[in-house]
C-alpha atoms as a PDB file:
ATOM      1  CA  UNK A   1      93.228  95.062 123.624  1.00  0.00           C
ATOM      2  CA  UNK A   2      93.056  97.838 125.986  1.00  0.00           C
ATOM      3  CA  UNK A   3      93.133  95.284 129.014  1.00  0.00           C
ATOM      4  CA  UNK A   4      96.147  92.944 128.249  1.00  0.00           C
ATOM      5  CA  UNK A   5      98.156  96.123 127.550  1.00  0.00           C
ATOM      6  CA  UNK A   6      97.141  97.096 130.987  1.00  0.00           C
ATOM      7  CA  UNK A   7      97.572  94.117 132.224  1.00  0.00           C
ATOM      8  CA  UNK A   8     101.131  93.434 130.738  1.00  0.00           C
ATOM      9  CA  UNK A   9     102.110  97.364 131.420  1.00  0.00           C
ATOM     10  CA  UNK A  10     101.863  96.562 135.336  1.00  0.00           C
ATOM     11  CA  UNK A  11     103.142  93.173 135.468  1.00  0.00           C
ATOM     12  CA  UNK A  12     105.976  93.825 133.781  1.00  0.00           C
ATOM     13  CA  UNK A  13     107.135  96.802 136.059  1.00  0.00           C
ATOM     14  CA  UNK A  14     106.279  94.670 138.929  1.00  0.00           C
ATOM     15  CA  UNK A  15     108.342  91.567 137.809  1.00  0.00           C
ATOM     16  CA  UNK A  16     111.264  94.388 136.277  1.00  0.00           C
ATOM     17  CA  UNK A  17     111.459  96.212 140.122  1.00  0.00           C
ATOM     18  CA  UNK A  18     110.442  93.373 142.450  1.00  0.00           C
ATOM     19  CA  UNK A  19     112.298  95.063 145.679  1.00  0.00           C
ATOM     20  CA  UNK A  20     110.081  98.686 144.239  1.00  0.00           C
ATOM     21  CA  UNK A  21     106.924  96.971 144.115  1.00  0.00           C
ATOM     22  CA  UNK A  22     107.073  95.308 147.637  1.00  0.00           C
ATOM     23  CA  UNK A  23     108.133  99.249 149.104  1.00  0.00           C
ATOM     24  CA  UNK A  24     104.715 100.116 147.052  1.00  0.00           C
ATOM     25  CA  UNK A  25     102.882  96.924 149.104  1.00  0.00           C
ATOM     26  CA  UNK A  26     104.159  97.991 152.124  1.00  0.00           C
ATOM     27  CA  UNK A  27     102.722 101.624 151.842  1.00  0.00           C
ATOM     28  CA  UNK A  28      99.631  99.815 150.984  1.00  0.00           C
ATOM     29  CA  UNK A  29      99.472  98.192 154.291  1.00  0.00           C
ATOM     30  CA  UNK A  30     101.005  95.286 153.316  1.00  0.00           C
ATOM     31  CA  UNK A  31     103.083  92.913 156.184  1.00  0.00           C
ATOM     32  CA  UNK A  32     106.889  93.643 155.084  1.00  0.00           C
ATOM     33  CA  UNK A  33     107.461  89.880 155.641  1.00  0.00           C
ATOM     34  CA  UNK A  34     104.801  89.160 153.184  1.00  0.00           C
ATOM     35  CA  UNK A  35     105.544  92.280 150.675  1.00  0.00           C
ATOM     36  CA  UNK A  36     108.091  90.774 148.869  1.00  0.00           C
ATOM     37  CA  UNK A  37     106.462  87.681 147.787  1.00  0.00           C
ATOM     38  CA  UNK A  38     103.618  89.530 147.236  1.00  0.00           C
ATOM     39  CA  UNK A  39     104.869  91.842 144.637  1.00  0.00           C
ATOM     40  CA  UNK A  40     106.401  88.903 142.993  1.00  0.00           C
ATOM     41  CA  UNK A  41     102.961  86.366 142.550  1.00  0.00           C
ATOM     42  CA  UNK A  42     101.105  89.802 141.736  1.00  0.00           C
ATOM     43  CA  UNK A  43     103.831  90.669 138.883  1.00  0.00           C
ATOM     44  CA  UNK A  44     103.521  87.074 137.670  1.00  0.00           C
ATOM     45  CA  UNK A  45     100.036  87.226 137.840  1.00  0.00           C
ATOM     46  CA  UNK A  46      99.365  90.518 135.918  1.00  0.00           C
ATOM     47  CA  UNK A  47     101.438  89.401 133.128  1.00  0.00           C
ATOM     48  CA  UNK A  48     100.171  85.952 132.673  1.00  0.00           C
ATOM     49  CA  UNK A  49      96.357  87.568 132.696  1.00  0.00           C
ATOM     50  CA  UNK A  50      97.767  90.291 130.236  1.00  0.00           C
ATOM     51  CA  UNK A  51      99.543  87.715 127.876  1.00  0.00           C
ATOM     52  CA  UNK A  52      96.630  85.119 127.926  1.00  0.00           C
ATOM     53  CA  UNK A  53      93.903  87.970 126.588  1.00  0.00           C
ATOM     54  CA  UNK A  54      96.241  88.928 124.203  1.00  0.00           C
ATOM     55  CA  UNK A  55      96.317  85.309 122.493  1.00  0.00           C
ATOM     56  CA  UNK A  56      92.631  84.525 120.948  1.00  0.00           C
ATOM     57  CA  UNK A  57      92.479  80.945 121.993  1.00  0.00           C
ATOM     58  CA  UNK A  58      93.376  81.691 125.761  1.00  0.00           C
ATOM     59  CA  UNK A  59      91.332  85.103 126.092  1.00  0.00           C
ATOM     60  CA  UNK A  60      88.520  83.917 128.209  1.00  0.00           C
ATOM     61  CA  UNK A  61      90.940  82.630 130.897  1.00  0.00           C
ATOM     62  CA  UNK A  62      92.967  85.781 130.702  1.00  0.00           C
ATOM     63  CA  UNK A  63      89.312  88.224 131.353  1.00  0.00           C
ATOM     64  CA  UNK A  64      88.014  85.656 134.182  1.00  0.00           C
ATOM     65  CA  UNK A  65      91.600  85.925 135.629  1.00  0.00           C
ATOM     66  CA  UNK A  66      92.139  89.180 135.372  1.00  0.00           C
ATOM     67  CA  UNK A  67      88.716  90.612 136.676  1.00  0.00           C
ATOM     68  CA  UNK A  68      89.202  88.214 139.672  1.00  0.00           C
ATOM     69  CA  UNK A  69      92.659  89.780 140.244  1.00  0.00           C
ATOM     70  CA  UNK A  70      90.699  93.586 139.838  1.00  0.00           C
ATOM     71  CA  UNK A  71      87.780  91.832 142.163  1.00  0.00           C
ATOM     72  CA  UNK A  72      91.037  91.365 144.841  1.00  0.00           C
ATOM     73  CA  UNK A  73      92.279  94.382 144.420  1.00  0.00           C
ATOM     74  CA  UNK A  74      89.819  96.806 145.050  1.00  0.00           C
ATOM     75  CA  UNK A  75      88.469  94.665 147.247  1.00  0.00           C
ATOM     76  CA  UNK A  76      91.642  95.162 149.147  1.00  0.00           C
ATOM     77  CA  UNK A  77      91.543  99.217 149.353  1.00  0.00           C
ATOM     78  CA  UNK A  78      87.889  99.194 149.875  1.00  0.00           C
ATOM     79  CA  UNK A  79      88.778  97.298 153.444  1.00  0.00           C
ATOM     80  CA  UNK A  80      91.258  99.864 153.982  1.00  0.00           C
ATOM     81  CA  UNK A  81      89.831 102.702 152.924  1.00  0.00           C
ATOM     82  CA  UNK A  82      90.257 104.973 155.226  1.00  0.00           C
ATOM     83  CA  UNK A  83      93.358 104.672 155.849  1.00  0.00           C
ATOM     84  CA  UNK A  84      94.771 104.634 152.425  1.00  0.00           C
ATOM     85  CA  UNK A  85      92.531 107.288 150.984  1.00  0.00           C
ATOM     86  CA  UNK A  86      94.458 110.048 149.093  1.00  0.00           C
ATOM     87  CA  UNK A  87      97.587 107.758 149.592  1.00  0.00           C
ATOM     88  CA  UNK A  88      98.861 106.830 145.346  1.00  0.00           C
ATOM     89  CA  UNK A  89      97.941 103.042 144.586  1.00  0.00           C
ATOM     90  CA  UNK A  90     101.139 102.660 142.437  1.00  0.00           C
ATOM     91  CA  UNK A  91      99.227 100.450 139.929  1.00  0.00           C
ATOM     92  CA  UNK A  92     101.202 101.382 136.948  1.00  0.00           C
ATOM     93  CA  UNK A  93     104.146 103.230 136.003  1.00  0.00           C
ATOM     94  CA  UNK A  94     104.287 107.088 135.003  1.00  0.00           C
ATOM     95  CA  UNK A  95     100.475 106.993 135.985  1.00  0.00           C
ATOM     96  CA  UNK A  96      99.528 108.750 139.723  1.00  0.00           C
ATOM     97  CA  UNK A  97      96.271 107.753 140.790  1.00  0.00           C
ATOM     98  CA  UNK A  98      95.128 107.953 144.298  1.00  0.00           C
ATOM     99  CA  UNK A  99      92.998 106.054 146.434  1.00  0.00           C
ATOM    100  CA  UNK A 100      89.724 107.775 146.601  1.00  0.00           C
ATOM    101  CA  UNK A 101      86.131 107.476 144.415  1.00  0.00           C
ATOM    102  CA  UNK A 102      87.698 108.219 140.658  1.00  0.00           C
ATOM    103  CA  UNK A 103      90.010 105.139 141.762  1.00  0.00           C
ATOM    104  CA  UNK A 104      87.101 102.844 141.923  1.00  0.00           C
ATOM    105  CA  UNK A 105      85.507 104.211 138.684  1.00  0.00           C
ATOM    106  CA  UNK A 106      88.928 103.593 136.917  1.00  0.00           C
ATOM    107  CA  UNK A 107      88.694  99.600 138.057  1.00  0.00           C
ATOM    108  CA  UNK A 108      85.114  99.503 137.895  1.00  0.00           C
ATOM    109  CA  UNK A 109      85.448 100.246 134.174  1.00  0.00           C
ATOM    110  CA  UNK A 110      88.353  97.831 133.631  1.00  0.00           C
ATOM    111  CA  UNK A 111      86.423  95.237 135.075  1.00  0.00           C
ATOM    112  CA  UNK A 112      83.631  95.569 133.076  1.00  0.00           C
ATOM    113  CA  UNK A 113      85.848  95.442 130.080  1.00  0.00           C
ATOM    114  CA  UNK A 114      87.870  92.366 131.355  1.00  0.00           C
ATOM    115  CA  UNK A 115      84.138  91.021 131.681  1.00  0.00           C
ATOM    116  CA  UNK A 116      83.290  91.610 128.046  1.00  0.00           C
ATOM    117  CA  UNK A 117      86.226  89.983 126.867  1.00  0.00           C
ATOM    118  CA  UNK A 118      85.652  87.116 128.213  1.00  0.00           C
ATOM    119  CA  UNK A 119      81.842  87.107 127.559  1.00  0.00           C
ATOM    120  CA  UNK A 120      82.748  87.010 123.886  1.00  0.00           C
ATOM    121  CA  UNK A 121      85.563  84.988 123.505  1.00  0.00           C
ATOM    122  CA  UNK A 122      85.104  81.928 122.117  1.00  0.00           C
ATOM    123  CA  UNK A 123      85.728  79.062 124.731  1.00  0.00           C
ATOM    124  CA  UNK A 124      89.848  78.713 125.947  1.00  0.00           C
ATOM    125  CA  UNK A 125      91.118  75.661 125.163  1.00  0.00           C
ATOM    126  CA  UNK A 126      95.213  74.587 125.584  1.00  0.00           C
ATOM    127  CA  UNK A 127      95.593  74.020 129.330  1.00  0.00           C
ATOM    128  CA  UNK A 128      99.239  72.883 128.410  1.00  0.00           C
ATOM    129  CA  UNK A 129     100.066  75.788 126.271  1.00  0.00           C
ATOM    130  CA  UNK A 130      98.760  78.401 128.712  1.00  0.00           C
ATOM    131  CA  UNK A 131     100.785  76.186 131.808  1.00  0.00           C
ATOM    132  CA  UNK A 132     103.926  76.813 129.154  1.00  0.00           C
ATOM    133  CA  UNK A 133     103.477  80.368 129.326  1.00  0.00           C
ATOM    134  CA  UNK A 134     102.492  80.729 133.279  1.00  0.00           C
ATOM    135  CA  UNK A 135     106.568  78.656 133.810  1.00  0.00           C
ATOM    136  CA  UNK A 136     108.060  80.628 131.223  1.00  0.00           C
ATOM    137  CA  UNK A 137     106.537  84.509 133.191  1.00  0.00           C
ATOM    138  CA  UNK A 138     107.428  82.738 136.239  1.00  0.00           C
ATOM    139  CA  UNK A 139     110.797  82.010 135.074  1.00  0.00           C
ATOM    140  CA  UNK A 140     111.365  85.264 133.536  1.00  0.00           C
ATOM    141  CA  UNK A 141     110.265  86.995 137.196  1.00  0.00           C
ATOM    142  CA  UNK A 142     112.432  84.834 139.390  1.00  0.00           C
ATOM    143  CA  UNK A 143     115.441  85.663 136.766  1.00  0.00           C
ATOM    144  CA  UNK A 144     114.896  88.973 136.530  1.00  0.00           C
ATOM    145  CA  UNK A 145     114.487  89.168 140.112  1.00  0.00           C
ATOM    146  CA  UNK A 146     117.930  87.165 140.789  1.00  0.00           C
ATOM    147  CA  UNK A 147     119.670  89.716 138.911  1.00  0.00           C
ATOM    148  CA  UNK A 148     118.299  93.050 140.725  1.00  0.00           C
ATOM    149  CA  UNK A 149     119.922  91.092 143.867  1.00  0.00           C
ATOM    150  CA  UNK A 150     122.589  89.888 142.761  1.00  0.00           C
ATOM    151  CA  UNK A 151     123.768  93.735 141.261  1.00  0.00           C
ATOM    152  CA  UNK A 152     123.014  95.549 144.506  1.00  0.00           C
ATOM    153  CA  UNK A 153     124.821  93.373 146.582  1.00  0.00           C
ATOM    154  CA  UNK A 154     128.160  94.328 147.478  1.00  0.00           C
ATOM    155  CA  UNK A 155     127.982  97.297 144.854  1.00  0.00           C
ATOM    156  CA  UNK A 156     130.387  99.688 144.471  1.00  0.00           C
ATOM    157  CA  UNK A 157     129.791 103.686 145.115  1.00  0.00           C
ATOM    158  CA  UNK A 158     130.742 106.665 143.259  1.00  0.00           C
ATOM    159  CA  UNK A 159     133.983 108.448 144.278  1.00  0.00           C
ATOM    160  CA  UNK A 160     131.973 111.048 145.867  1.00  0.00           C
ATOM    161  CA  UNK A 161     129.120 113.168 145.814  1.00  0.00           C
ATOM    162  CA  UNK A 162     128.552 116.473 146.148  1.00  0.00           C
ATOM    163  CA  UNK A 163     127.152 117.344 149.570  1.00  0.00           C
ATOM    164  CA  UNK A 164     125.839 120.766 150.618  1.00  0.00           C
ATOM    165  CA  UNK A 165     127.829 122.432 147.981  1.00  0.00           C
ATOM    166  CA  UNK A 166     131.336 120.258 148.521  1.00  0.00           C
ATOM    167  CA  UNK A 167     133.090 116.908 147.342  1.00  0.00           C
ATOM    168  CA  UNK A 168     132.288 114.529 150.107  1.00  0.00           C
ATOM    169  CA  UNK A 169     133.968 111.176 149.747  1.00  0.00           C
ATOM    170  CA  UNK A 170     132.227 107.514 149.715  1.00  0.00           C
ATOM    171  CA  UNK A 171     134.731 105.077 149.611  1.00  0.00           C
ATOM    172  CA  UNK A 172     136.001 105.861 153.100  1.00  0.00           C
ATOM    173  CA  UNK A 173     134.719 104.809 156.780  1.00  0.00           C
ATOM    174  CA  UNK A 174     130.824 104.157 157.287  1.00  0.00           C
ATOM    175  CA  UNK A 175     128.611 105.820 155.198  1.00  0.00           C
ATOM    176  CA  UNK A 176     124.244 105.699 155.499  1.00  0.00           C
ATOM    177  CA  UNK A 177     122.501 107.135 152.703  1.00  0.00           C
ATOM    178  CA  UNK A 178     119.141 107.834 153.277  1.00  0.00           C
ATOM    179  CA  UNK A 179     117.060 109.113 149.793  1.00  0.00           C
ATOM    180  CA  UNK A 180     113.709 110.746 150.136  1.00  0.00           C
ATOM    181  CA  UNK A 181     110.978 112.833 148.628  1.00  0.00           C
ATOM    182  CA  UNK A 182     110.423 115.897 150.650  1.00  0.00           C
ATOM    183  CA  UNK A 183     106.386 115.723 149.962  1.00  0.00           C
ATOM    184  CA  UNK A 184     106.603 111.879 150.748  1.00  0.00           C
ATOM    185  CA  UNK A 185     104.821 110.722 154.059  1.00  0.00           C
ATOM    186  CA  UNK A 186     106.418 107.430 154.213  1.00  0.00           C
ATOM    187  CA  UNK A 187     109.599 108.942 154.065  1.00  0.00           C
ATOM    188  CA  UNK A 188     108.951 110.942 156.532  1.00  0.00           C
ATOM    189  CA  UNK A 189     107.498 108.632 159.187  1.00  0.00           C
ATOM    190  CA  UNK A 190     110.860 106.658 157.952  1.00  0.00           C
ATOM    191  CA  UNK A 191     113.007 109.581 158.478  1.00  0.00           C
ATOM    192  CA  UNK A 192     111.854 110.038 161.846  1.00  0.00           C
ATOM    193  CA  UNK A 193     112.471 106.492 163.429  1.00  0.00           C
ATOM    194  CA  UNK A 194     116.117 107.085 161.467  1.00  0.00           C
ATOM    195  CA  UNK A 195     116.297 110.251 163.319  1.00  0.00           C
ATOM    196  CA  UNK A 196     116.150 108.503 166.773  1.00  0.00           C
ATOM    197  CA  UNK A 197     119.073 106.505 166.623  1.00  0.00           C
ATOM    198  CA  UNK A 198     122.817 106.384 167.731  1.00  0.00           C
ATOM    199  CA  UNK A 199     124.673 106.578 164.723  1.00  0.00           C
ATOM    200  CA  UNK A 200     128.240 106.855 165.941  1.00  0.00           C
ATOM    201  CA  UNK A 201     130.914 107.703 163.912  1.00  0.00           C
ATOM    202  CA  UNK A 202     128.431 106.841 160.711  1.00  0.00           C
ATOM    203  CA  UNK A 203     128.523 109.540 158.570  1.00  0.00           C
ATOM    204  CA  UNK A 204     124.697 110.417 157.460  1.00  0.00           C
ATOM    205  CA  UNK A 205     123.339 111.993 154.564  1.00  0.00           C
ATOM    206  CA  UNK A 206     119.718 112.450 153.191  1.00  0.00           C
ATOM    207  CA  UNK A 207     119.458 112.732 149.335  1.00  0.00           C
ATOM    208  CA  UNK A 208     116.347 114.361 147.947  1.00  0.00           C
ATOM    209  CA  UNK A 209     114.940 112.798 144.617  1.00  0.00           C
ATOM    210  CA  UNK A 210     113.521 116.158 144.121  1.00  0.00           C
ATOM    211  CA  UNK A 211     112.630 119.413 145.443  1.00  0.00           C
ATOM    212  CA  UNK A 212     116.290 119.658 147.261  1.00  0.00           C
ATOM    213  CA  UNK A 213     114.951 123.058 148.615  1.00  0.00           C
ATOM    214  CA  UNK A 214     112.502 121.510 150.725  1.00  0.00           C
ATOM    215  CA  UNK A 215     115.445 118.914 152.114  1.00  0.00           C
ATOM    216  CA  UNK A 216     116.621 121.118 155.369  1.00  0.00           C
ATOM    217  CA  UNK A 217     112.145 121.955 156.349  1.00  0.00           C
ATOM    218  CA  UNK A 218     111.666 117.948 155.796  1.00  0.00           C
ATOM    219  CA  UNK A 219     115.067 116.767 158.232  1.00  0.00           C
ATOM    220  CA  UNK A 220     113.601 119.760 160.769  1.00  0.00           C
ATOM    221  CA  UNK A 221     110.383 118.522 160.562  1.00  0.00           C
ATOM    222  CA  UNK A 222     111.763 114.620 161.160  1.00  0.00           C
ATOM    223  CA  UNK A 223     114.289 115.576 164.004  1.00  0.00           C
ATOM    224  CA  UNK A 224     117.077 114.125 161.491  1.00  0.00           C
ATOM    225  CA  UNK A 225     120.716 114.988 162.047  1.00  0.00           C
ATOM    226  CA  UNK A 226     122.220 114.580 158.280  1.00  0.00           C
ATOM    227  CA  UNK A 227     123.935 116.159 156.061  1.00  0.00           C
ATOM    228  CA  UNK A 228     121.534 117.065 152.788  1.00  0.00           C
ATOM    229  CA  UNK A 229     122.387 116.496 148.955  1.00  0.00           C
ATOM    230  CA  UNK A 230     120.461 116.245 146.124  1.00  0.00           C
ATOM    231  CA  UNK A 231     123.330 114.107 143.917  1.00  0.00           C
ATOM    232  CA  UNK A 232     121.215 111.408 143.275  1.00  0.00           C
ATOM    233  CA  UNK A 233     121.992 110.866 139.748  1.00  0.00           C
ATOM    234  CA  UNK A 234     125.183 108.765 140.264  1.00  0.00           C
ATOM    235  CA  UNK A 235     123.821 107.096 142.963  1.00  0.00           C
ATOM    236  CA  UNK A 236     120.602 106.027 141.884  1.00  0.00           C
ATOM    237  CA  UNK A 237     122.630 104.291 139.004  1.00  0.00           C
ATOM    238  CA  UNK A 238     124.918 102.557 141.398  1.00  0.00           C
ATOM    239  CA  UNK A 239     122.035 101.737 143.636  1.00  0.00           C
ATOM    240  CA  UNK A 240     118.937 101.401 141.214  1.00  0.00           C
ATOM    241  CA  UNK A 241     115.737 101.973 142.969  1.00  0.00           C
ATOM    242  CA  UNK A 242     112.108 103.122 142.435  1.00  0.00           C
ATOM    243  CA  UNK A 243     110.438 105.470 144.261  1.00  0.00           C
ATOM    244  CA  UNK A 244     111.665 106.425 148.211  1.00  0.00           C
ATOM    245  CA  UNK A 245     112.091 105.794 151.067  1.00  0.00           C
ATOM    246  CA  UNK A 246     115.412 103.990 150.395  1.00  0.00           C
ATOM    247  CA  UNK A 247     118.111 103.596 152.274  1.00  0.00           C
ATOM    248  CA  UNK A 248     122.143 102.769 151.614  1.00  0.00           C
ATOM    249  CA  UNK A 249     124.922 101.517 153.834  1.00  0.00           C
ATOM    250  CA  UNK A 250     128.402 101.645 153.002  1.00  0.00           C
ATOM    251  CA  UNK A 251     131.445 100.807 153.971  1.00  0.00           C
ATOM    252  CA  UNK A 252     134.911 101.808 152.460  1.00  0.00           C
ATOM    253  CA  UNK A 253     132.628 102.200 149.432  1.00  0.00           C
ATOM    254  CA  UNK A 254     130.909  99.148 149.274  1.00  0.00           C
ATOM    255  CA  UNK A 255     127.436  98.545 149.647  1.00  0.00           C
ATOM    256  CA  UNK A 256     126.729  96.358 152.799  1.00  0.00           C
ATOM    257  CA  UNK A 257     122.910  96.834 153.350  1.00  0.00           C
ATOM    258  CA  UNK A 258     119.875  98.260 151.308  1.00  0.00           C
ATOM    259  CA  UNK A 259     116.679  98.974 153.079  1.00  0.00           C
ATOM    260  CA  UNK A 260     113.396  99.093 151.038  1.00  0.00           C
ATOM    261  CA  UNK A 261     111.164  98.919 153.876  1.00  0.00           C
ATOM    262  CA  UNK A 262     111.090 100.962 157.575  1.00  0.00           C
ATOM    263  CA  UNK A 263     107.888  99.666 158.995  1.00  0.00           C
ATOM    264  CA  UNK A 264     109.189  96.732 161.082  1.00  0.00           C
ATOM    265  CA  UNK A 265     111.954  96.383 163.444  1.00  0.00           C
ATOM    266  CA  UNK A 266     114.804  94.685 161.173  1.00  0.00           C
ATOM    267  CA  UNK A 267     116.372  96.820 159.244  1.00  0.00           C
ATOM    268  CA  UNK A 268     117.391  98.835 162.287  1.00  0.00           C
ATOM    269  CA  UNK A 269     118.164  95.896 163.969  1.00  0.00           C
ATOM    270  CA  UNK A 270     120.770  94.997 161.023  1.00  0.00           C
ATOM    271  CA  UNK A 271     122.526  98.536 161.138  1.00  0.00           C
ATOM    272  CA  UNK A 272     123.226  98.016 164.498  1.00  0.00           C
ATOM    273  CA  UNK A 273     124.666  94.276 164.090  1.00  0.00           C
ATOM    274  CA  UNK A 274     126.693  95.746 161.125  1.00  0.00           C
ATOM    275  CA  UNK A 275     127.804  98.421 163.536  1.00  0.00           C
ATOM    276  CA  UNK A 276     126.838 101.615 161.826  1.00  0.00           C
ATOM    277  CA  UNK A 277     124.594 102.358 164.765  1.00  0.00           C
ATOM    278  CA  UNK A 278     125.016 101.454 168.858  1.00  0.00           C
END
C-alpha cells in the first residue's frame, strides 16, 4: 500500500541517520535537548505504523496510528507556520517539499488514505504479535543508532584534503571543519555565531557540499575567517552525515567532537573546554 511504503520509507531513514534527523528537528523548531529523542520515537514510530498496515491482520492499528502521527504532524507546522513557511520539512529522503499550502494538501491526502485503510480493514487482532514487532523496530533503532556513535567517535581523518587548490594536512595540530551549503540558512545563521569566536591556533576550514563557487560570498556574508574547500568526498565518508550544518574537530587526526546542532550554547561551550577556542 501506498501508505506503509510511506510510512516505512521515512522511518527507516529516520532510525538509519538518527543524529541527521534530530539536525532536521532542530530546523523545525525543535528544543536541541529534546531533538534527539525526538527523531528517535518518531523513526520508531513511522516504521511500526508502516509495518503494521503492511500486515492484513494489524492494518487498522497501523491507519489509526499513522493518521494520528500525520494529525501531530501537521498539526505541529500549522502552529508554526509562519515561521517555518518555505523552510523544507525533511519528511522523506530524495523528496524536497516545503512548508507552505501544497504541503498540507500532500498530508491532507495521506490522511485520508491512512483513514480508508483503516475504515476497511477488517478488525486488528494480535496485541502480542504487533508488541513483538514494536521491541523488535525499537531494537533495530537503538542498534542502529549505537553503531552511528560508536563509528564517529574517535574516527580517524583522511591524510589531507585539498584546500583552496593545495594539500593541506589533517593529522597534525587542531583542526575545525565546518561543512555547509552555500544556499542553506541554517548554515548560515551557524556560520555566523562560528564566525565570532577566538579560535587560536585552530586551524579552520569551511567545506561546501555544493556550489564551492558560492563558498568565499557565503564566509563574507557570515563574517567567517576560514579557509574554503569543497573536498568533501573523503570526509563525508570518514565523518558520515546528512544534510549541513555539520561541524568536525580534530586533533592530530582524530575526531574529538561532532556538532549536529548550533542553536544552543553547548557545542561552543565544548570547543572551548577542548581548547580549540579561548
Amino acid at each position: 500500500m501506498i501508505i506503509s511504503f510511506l510510512f516505512l520509507l521515512a522511518g527507516l531513514w529516520e532510525i538509519t541517520d538518527v543524529p541527521g534527523g534530530a539536525v532536521k528537528l532542530q530546523q523545525a523548531l525543535v528544543p536541541e535537548s529534546l531533538s534527539l529523542a525526538a527523531a528517535l520515537l518518531l523513526g520508531i514510530g513511522n516504521t511500526f505504523a508502516g509495518v503494521l498496515i503492511l500486515v492484513p491482520r494489524f492494518r487498522r492499528w497501523g491507519a489509526w496510528l499513522a493518521s494520528l502521527l500525520l494529525v501531530v504532524f501537521m498539526g505541529y507546522f500549522a502552529i508554526n507556520y509562519s515561521t517555518l513557511r518555505g523552510e523544507e520539512c525533511g519528511c522523506f529522503p530524495w523528496i524536497e517539499r516545503a512548508v507552505g499550502p501544497a504541503f498540507f494538501i500532500s498530508d491532507a491526502v495521506m490522511l485520508v488514505l491512512a483513514i480508508l485503510a483503516g475504515v476497511w480493514a477488517r478488525p486488528s487482532q494480535g496485541k502480542r504479535s504487533a508488541a513483538l514487532v514494536l521491541a523488535a523496530v525499537s531494537v533495530f533503532a537503538l542498534v542502529s543508532y549505537g553503531v552511528a556513535a560508536v563509528r564517529q567517535s574517535g574516527a580517524l581523518a583522511p591524510a589531507s584534503i585539498t584546500v583552496e587548490g593545495q594539500a593541506f594536512p589533517l593529522r597534525e595540530g587542531r583542526v575545525f571543519l565546518y561543512f555547509f551549503n552555500p544556499e542553506c540558512t541554517h548554515c548560515l545563521d551557524a556560520a555566523r555565531r562560528l564566525g565570532a569566536l577566538n579560535w587560536g591556533d585552530t586551524r579552520v576550514v569551511a567545506v561546501a557540499t555544493e556550489q564551492v563557487r558560492f563558498g568565499q560570498d557565503f564566509l563574507r556574508d557570515a563574517g567567517f575567517q576560514a579557509r574554503l574547500s569543497g573536498d568533501v568526498a573523503p570526509l563525508r565518508e570518514a565523518f558520515p552525515f546528512t544534510d549541513p550544518p555539520f561541524a568536525v574537530a580534530i586533533e592530530e587526526g582524530r575526531q574529538k567532537l561532532s556538532i549536529t546542532g548550533f542553536t544552543t550554547d553547548k557545542p561552543f561551550q565544548d570547543l572551548k573546554r577542548l581548547g580549540f577556542t579561548r
